[in-house]
Protein backbone atom coordinates (compact mmCIF):
# COMPACT_ATOMS: atom_id res chain seq x y z
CA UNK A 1 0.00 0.00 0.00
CA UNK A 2 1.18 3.71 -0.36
CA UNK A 3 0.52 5.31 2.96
CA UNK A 4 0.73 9.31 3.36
CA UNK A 5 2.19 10.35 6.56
CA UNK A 6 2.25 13.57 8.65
CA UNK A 7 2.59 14.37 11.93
CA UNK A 8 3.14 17.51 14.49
CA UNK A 9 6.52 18.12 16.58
CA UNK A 10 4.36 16.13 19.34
CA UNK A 11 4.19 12.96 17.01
CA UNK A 12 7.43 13.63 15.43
CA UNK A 13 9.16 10.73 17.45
CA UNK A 14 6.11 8.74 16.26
CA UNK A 15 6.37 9.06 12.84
CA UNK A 16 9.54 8.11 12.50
CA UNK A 17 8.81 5.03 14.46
CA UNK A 18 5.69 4.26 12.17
CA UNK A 19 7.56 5.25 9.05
CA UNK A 20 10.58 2.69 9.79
CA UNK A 21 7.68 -0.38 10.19
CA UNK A 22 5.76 0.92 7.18
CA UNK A 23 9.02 0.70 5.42
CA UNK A 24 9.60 -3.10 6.85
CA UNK A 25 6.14 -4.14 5.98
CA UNK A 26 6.79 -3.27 2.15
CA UNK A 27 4.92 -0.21 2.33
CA UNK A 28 5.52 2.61 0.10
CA UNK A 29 5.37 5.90 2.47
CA UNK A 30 4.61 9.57 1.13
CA UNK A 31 6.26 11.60 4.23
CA UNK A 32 4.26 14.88 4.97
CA UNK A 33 6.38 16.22 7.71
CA UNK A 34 7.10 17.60 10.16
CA UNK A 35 10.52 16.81 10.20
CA UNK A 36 11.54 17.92 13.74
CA UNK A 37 10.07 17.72 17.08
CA UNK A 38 10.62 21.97 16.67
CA UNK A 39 7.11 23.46 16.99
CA UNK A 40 4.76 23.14 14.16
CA UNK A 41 0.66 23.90 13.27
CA UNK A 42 -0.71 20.50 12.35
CA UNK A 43 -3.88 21.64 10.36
CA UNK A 44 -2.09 22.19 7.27
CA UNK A 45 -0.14 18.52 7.46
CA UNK A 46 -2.79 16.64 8.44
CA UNK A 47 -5.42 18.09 5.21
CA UNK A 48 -2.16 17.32 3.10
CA UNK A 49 -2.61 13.99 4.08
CA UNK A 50 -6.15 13.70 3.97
CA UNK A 51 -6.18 15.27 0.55
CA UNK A 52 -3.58 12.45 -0.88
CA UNK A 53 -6.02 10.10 0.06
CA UNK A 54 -9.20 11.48 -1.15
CA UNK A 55 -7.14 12.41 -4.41
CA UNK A 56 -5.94 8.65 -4.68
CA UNK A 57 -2.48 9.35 -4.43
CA UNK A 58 -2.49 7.12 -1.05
CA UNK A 59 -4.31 3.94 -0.04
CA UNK A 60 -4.72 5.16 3.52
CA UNK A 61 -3.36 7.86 5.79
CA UNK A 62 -1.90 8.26 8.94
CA UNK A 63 -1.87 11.60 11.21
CA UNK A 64 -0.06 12.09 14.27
CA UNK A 65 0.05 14.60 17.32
CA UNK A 66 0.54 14.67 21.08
CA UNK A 67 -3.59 13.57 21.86
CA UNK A 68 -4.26 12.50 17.81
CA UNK A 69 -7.32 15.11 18.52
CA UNK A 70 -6.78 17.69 16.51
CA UNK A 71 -4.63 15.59 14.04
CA UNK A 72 -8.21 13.86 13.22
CA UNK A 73 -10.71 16.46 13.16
CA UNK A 74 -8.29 18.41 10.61
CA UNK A 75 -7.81 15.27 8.37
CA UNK A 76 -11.93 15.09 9.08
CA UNK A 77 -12.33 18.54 7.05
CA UNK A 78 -10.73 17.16 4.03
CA UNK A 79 -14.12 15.70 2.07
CA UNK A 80 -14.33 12.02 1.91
CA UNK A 81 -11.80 11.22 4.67
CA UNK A 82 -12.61 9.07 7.25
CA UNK A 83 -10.53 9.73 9.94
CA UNK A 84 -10.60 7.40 13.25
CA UNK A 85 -8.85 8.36 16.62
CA UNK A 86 -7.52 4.61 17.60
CA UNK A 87 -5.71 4.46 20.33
CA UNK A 88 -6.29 0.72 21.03
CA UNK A 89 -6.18 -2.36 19.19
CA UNK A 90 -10.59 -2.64 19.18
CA UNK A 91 -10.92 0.78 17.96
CA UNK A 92 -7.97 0.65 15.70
CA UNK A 93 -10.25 -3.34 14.11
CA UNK A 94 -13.80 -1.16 14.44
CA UNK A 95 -12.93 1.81 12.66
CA UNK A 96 -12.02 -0.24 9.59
CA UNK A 97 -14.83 -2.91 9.55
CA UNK A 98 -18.00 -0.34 10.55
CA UNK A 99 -16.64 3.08 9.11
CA UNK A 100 -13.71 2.15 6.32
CA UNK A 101 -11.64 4.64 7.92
CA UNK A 102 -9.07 5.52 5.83
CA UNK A 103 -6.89 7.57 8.03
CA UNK A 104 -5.97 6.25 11.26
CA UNK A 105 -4.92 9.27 14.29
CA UNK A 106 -2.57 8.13 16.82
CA UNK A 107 -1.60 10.32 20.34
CA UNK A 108 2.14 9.97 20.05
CA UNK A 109 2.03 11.02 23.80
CA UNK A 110 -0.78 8.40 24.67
CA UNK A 111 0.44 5.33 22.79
CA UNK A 112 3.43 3.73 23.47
CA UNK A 113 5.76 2.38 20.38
CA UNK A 114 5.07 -1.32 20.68
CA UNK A 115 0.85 -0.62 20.95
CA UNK A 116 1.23 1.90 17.47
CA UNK A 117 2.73 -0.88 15.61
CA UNK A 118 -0.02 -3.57 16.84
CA UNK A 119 -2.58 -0.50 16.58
CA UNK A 120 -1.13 0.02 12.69
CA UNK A 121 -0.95 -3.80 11.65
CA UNK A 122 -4.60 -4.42 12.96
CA UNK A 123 -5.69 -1.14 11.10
CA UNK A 124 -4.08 -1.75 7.75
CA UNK A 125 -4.83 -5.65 7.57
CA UNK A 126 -8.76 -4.84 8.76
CA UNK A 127 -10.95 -4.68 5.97
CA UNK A 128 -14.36 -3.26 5.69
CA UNK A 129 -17.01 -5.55 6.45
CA UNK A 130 -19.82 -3.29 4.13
CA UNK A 131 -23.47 -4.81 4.81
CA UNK A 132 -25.25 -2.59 6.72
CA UNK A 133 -22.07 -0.50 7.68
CA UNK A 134 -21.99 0.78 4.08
CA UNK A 135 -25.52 2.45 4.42
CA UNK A 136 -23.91 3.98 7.68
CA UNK A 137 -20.76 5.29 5.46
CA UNK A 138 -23.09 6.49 2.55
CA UNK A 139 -25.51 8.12 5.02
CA UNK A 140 -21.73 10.25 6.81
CA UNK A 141 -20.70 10.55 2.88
CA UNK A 142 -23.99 12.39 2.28
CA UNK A 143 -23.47 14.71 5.18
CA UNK A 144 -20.57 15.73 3.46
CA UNK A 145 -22.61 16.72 0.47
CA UNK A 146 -25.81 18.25 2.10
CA UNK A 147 -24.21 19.74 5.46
């Protein structure tokens, strides 16, 4: 998969974590920065990230801060992301099979570096169960539209 990446100063350390097992998975990685733990705004980094995958230029997307809060609700404002705060291995599973998330926001001050890479495998190898959670994504895609 081709994964776009971005992160704050806070998720920095993080993302260069995630973007080392990425690498060893076989995944291709499209870095967004930051590319320092020196102070950043993430609102810009994260919609670059959401727009490469709404564009098609990445498979999925990944957004980093200190709480992943704000990292998601920015990628969120990028139409037809699907952004999913998982910081836990049954949210990280959920937000793929109800809600086809297809950026995943991790707190790189909440998680530790052993749970991001479980959190990241179970997210990318989850797929989306449709059924009667595609009427639930069609129904948030619509709010998009009619808002």
């Amino acid at each position: 998969m081709r994964i776009a990446i971005g992160s704050d100063h806070a998720g920095f350390p993080l993302k260069q974590h995630l973007v080392a097992t990425l690498v060893d998975l076989g995944h291709e990685v499209d870095d967004h920065g930051t590319d320092s733990e020196q102070a950043v705004d993430y609102p810009p980094i994260c919609a670059g990230v959401g727009r490469a995958v709404a564009e098609g230029r990445a498979d999925r997307g990944i957004v980093l801060g200190g709480s992943g809060q704000g990292e998601q609700i920015s990628a969120n404002k990028v139409h037809g992301v699907r952004a999913a705060l998982c910081n836990d291995l049954y949210t990280a599973r959920l937000s793929r099979e109800h809600n086809d998330a297809n950026v995943l926001s991790l707190g790189g001050r909440i998680v530790a570096l052993g749970l991001a890479d479980e959190i990241l495998k179970v997210w990318l190898a989850t797929e989306f169960e449709g059924g009667r959670h595609q009427r639930r994504v069609d129904q948030i895609s619509d709010l998009e539209e009619n808002a």
